[in-house]
PDB file of N, CA and C in Angstrom:
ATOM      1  N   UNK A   1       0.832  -1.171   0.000  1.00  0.00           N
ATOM      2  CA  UNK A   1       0.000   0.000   0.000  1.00  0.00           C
ATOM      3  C   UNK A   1       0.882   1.242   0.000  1.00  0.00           C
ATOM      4  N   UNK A   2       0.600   1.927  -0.558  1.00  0.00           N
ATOM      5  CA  UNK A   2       1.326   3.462  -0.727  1.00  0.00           C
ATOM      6  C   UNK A   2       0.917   4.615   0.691  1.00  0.00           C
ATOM      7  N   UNK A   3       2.267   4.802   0.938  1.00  0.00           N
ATOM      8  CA  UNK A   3       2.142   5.336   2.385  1.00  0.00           C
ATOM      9  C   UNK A   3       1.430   6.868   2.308  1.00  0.00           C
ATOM     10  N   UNK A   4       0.485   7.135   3.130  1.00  0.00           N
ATOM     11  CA  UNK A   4      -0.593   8.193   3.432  1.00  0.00           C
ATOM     12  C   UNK A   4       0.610   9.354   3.437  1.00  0.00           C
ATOM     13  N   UNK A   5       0.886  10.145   2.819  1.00  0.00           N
ATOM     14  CA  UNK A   5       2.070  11.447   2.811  1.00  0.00           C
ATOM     15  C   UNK A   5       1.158  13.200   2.839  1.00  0.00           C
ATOM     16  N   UNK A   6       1.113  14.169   3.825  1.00  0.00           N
ATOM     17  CA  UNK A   6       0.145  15.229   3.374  1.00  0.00           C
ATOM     18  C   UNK A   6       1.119  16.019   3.304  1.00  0.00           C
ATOM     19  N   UNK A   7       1.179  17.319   2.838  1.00  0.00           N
ATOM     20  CA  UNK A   7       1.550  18.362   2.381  1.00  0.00           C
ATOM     21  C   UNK A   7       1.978  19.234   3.766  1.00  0.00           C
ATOM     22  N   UNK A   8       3.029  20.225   3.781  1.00  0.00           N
ATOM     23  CA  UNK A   8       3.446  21.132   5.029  1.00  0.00           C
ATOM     24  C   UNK A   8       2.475  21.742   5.654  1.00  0.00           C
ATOM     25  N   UNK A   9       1.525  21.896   4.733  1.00  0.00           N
ATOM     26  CA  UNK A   9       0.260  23.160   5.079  1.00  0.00           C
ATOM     27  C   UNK A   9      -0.280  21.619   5.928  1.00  0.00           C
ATOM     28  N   UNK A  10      -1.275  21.018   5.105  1.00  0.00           N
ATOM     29  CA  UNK A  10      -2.146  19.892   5.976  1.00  0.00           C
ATOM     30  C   UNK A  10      -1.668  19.296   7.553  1.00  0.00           C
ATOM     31  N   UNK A  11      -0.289  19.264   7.614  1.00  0.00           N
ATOM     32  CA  UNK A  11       0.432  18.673   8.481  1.00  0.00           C
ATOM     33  C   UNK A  11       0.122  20.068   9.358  1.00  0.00           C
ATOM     34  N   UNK A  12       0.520  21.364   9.211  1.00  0.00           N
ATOM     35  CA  UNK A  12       0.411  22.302   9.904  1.00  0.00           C
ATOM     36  C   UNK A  12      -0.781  22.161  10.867  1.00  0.00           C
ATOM     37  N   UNK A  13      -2.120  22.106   9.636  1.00  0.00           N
ATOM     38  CA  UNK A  13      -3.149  22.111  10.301  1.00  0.00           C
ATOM     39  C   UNK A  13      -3.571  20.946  11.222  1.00  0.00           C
ATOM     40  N   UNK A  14      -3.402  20.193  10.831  1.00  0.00           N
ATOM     41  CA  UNK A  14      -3.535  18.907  11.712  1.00  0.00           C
ATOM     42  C   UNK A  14      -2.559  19.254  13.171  1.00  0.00           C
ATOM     43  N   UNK A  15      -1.605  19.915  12.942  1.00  0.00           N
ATOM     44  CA  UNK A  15      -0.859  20.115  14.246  1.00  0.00           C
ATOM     45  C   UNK A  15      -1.580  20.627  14.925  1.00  0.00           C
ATOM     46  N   UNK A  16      -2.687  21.680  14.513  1.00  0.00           N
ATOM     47  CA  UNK A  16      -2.779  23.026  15.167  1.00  0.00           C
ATOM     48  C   UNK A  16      -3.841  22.210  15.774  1.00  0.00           C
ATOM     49  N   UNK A  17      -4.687  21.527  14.975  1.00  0.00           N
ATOM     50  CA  UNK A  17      -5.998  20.615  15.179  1.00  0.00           C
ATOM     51  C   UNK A  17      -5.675  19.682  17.143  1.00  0.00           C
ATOM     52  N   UNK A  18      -4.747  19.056  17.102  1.00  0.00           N
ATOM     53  CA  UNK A  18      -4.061  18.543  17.941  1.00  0.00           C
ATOM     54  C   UNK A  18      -3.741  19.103  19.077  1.00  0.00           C
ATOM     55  N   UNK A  19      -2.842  20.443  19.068  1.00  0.00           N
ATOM     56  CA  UNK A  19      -2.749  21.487  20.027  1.00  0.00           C
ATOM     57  C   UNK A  19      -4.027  22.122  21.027  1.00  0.00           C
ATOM     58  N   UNK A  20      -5.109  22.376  19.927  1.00  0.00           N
ATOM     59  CA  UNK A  20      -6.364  23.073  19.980  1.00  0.00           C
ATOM     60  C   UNK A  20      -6.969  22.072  21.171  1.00  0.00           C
ATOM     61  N   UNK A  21      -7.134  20.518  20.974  1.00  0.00           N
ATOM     62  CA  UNK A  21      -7.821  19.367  21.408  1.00  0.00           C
ATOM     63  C   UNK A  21      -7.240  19.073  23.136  1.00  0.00           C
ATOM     64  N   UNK A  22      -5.793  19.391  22.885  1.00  0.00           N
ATOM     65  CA  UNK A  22      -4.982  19.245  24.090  1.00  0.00           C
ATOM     66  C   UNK A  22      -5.296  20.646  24.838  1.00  0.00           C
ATOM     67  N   UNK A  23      -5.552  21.599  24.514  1.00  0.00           N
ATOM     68  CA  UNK A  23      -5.976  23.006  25.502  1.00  0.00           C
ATOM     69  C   UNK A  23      -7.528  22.929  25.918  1.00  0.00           C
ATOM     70  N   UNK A  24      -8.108  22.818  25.255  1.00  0.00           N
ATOM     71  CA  UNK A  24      -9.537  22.748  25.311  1.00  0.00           C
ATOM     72  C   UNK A  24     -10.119  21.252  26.328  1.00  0.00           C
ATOM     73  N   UNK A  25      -9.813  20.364  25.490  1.00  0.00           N
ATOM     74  CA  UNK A  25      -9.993  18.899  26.665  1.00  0.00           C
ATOM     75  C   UNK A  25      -9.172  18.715  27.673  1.00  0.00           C
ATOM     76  N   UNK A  26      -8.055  18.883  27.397  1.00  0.00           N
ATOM     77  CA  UNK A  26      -7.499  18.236  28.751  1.00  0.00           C
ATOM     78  C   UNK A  26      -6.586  19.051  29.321  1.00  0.00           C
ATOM     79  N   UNK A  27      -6.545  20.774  28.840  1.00  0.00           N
ATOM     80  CA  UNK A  27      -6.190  21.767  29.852  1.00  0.00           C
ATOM     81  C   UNK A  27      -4.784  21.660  29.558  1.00  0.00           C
ATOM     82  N   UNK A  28      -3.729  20.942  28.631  1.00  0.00           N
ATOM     83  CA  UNK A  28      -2.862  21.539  28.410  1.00  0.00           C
ATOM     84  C   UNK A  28      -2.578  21.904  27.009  1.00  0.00           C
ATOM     85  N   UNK A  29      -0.743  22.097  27.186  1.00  0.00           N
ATOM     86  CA  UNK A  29      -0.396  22.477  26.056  1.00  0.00           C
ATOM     87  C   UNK A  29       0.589  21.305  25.694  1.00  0.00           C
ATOM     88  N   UNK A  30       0.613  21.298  24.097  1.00  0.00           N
ATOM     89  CA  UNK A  30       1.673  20.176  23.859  1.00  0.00           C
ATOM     90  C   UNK A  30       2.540  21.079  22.388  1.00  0.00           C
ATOM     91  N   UNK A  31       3.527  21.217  22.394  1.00  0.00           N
ATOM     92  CA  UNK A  31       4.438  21.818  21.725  1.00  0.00           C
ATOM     93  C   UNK A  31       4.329  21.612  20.032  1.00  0.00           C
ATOM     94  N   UNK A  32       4.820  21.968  19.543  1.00  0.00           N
ATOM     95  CA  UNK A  32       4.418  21.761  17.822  1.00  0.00           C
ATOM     96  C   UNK A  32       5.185  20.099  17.466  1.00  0.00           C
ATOM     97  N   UNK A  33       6.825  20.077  17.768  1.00  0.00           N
ATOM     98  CA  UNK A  33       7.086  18.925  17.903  1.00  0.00           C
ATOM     99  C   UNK A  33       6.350  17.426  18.629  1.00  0.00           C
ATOM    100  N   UNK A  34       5.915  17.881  19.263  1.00  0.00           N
ATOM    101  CA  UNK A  34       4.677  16.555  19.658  1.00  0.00           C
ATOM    102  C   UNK A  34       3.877  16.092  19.701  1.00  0.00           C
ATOM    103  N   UNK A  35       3.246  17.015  19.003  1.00  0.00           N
ATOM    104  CA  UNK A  35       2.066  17.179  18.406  1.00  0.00           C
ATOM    105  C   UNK A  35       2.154  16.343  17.167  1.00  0.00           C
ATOM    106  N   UNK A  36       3.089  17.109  16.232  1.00  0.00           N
ATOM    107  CA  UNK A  36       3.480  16.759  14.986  1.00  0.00           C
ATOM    108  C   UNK A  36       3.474  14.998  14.943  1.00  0.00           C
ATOM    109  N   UNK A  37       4.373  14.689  16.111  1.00  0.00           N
ATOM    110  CA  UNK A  37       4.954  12.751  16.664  1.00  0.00           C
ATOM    111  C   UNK A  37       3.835  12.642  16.640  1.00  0.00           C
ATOM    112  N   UNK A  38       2.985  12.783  17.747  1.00  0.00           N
ATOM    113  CA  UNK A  38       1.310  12.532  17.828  1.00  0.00           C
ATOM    114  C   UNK A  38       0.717  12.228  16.344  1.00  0.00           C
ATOM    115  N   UNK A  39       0.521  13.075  15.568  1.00  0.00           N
ATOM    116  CA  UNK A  39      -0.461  12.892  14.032  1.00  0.00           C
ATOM    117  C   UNK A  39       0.303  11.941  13.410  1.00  0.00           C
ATOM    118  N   UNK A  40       1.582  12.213  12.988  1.00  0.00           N
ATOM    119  CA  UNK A  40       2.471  11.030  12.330  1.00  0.00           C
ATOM    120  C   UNK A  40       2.369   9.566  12.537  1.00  0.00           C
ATOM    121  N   UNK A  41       2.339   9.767  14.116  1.00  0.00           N
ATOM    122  CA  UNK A  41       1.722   7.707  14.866  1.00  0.00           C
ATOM    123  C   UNK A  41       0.445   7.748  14.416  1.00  0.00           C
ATOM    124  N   UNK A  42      -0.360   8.364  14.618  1.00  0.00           N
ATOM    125  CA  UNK A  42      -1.801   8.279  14.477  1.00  0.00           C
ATOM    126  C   UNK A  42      -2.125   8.317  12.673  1.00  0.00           C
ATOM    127  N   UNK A  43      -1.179   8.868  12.108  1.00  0.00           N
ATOM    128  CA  UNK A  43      -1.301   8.945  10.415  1.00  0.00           C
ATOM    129  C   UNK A  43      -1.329   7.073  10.305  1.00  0.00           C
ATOM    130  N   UNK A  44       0.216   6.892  10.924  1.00  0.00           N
ATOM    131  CA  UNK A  44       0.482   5.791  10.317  1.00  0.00           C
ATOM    132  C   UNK A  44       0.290   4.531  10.945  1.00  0.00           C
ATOM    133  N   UNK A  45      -0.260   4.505  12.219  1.00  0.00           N
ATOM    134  CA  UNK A  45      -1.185   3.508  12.904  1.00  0.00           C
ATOM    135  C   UNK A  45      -2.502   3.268  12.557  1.00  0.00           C
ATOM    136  N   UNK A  46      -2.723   4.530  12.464  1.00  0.00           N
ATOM    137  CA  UNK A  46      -4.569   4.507  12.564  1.00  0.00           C
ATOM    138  C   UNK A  46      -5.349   5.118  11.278  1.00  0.00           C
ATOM    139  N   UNK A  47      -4.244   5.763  10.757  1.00  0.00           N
ATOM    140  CA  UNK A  47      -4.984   6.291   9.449  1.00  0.00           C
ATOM    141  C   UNK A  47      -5.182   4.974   8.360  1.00  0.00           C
ATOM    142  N   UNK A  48      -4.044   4.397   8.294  1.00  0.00           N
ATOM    143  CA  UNK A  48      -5.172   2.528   7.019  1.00  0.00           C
ATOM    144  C   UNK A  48      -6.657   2.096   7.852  1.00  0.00           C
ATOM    145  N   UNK A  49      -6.866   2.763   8.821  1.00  0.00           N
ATOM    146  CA  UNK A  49      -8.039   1.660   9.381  1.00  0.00           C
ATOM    147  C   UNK A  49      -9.291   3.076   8.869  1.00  0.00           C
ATOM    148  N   UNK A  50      -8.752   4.186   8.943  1.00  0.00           N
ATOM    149  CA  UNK A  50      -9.780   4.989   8.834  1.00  0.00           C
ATOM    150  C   UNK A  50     -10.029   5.065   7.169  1.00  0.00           C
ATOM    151  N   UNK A  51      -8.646   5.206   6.291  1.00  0.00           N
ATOM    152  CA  UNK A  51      -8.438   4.807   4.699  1.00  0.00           C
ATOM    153  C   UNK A  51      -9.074   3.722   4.534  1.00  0.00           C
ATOM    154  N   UNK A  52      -9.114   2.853   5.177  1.00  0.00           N
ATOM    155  CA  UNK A  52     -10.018   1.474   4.668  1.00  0.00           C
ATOM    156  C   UNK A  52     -11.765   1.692   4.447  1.00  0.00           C
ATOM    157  N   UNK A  53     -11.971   2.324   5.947  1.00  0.00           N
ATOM    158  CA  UNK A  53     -13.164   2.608   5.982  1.00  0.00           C
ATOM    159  C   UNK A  53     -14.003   3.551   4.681  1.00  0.00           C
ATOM    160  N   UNK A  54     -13.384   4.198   4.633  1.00  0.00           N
ATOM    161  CA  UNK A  54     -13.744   5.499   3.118  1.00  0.00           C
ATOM    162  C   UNK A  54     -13.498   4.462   1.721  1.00  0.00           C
ATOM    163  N   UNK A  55     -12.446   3.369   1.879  1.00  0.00           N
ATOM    164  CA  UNK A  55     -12.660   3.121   0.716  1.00  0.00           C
ATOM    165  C   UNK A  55     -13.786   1.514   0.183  1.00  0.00           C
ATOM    166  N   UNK A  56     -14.210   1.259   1.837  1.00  0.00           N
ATOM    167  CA  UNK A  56     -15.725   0.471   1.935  1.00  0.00           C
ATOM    168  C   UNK A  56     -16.800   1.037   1.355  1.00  0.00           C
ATOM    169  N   UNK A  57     -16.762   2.617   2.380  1.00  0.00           N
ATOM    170  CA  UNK A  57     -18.225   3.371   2.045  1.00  0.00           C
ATOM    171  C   UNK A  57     -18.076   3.322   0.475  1.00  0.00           C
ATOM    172  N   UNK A  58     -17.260   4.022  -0.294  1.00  0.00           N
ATOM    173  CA  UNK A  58     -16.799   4.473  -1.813  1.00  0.00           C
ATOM    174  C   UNK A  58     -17.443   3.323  -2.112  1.00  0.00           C
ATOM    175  N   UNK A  59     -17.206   2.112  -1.577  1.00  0.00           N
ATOM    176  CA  UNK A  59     -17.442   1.188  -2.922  1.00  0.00           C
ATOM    177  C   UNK A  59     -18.751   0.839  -2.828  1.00  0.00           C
ATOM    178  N   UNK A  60     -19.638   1.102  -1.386  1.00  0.00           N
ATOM    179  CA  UNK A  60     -21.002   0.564  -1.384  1.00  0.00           C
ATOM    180  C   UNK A  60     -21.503   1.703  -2.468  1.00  0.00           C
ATOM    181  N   UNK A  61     -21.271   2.626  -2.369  1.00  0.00           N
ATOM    182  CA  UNK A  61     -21.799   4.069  -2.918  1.00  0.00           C
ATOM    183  C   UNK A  61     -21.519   3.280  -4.460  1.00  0.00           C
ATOM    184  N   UNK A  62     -20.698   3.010  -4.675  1.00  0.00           N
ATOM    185  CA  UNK A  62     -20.361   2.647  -6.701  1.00  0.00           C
ATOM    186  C   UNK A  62     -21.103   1.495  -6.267  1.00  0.00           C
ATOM    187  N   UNK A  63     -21.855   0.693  -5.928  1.00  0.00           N
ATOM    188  CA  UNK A  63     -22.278  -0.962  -6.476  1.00  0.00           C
ATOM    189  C   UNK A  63     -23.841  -0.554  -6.177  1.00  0.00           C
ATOM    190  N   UNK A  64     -24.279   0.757  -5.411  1.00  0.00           N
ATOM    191  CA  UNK A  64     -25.777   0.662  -5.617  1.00  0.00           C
ATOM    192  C   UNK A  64     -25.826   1.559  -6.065  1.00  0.00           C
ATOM    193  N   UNK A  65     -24.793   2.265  -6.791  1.00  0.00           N
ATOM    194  CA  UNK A  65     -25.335   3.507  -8.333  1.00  0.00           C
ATOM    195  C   UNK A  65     -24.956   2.247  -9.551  1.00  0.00           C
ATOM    196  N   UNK A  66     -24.416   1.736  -9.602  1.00  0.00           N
ATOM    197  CA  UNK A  66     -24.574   0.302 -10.522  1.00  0.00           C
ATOM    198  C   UNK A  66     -25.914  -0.600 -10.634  1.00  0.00           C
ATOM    199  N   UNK A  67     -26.547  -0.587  -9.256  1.00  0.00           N
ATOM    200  CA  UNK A  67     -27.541  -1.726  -9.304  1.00  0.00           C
ATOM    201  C   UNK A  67     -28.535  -0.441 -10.375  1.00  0.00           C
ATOM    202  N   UNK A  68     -28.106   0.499  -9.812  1.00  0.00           N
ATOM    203  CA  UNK A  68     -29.586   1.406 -10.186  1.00  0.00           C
ATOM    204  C   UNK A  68     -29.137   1.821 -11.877  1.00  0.00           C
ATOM    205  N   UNK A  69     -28.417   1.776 -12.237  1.00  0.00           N
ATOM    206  CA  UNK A  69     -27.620   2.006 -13.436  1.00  0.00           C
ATOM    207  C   UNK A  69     -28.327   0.218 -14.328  1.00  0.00           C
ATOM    208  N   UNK A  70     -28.096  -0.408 -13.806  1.00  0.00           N
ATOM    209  CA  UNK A  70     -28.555  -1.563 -14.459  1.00  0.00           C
ATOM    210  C   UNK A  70     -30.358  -1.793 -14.266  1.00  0.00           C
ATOM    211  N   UNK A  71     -30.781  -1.363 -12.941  1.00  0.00           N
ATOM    212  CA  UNK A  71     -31.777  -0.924 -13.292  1.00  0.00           C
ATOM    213  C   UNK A  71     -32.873  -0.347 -14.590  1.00  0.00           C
ATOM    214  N   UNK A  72     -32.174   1.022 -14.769  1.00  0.00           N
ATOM    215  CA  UNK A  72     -32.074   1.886 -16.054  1.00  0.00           C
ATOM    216  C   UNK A  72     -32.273   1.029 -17.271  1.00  0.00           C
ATOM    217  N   UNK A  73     -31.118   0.338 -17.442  1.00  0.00           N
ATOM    218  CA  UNK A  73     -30.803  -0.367 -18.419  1.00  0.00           C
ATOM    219  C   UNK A  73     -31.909  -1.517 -18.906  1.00  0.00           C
ATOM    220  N   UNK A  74     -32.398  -2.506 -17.761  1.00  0.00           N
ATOM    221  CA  UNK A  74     -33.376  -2.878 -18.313  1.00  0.00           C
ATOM    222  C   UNK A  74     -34.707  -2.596 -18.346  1.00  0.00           C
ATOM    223  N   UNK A  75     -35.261  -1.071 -17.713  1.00  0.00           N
ATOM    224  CA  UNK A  75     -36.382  -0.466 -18.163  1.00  0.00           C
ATOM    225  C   UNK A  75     -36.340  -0.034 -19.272  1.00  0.00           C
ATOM    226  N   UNK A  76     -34.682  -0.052 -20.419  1.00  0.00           N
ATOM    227  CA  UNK A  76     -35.068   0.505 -21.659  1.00  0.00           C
ATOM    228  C   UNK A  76     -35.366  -0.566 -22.472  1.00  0.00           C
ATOM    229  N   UNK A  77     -35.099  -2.136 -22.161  1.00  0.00           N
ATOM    230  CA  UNK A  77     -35.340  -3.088 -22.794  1.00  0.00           C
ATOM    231  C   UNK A  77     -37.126  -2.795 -23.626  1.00  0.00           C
ATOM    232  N   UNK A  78     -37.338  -3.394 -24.486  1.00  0.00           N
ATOM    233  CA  UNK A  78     -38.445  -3.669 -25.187  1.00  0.00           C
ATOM    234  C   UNK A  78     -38.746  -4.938 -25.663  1.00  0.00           C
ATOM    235  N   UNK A  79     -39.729  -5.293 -25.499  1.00  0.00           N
ATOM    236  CA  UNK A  79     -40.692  -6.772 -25.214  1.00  0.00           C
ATOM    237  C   UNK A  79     -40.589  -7.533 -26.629  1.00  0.00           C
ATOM    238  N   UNK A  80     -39.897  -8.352 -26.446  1.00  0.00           N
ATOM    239  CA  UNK A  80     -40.061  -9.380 -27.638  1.00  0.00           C
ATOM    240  C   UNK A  80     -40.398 -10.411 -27.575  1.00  0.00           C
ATOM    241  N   UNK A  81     -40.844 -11.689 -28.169  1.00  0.00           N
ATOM    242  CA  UNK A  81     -40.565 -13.137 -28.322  1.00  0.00           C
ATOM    243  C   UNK A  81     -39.642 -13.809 -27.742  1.00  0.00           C
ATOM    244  N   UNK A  82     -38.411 -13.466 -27.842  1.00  0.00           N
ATOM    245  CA  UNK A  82     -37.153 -13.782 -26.932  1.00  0.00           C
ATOM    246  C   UNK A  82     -36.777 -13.768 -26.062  1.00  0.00           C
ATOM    247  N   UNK A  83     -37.129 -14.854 -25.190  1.00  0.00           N
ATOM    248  CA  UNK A  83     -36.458 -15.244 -23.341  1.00  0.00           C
ATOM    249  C   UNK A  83     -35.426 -15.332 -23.431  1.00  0.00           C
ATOM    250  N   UNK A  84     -35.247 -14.923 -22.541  1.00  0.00           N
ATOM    251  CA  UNK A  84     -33.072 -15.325 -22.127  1.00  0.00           C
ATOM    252  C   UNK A  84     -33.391 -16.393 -21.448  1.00  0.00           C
TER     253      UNK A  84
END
């Protein structure tokens, strides 16, 4: 699998995201460096389980716009003599 990589900005925000969570819930502060360690374990521990999940939903989402797509398809059929 190709490793989850985000951009300086995303990483930023996710830091800040992190920082924000640690002042607000649990009353402290945690530095940009540990924060940063923090998202990175959590990228690369926990982010395939959350990547997995999105790419379940994705696929239920494509197989019942398919059913309904094939749906479509045989309401355009027209009535002949010929059983399958």
């Amino acid at each position: 699998m190709k490793r989850i990589e985000f951009s300086r900005e995303e990483t930023k925000a996710m830091v800040g995201e992190i920082q924000d969570y640690f002042r607000e819930e649990l009353d402290q502060r945690i530095g940009d460096i540990p924060a940063e360690m923090l998202m990175r374990f959590f990228a690369e521990k926990m982010g395939p389980y959350f990547y997995n999940r999105g790419l379940y939903d994705a696929q239920a989402v494509l197989m019942q716009r398919m059913d309904e797509l094939t749906d479509a398809v045989y309401a355009l059929e027209q009535k002949t003599n010929f059983v399958r």
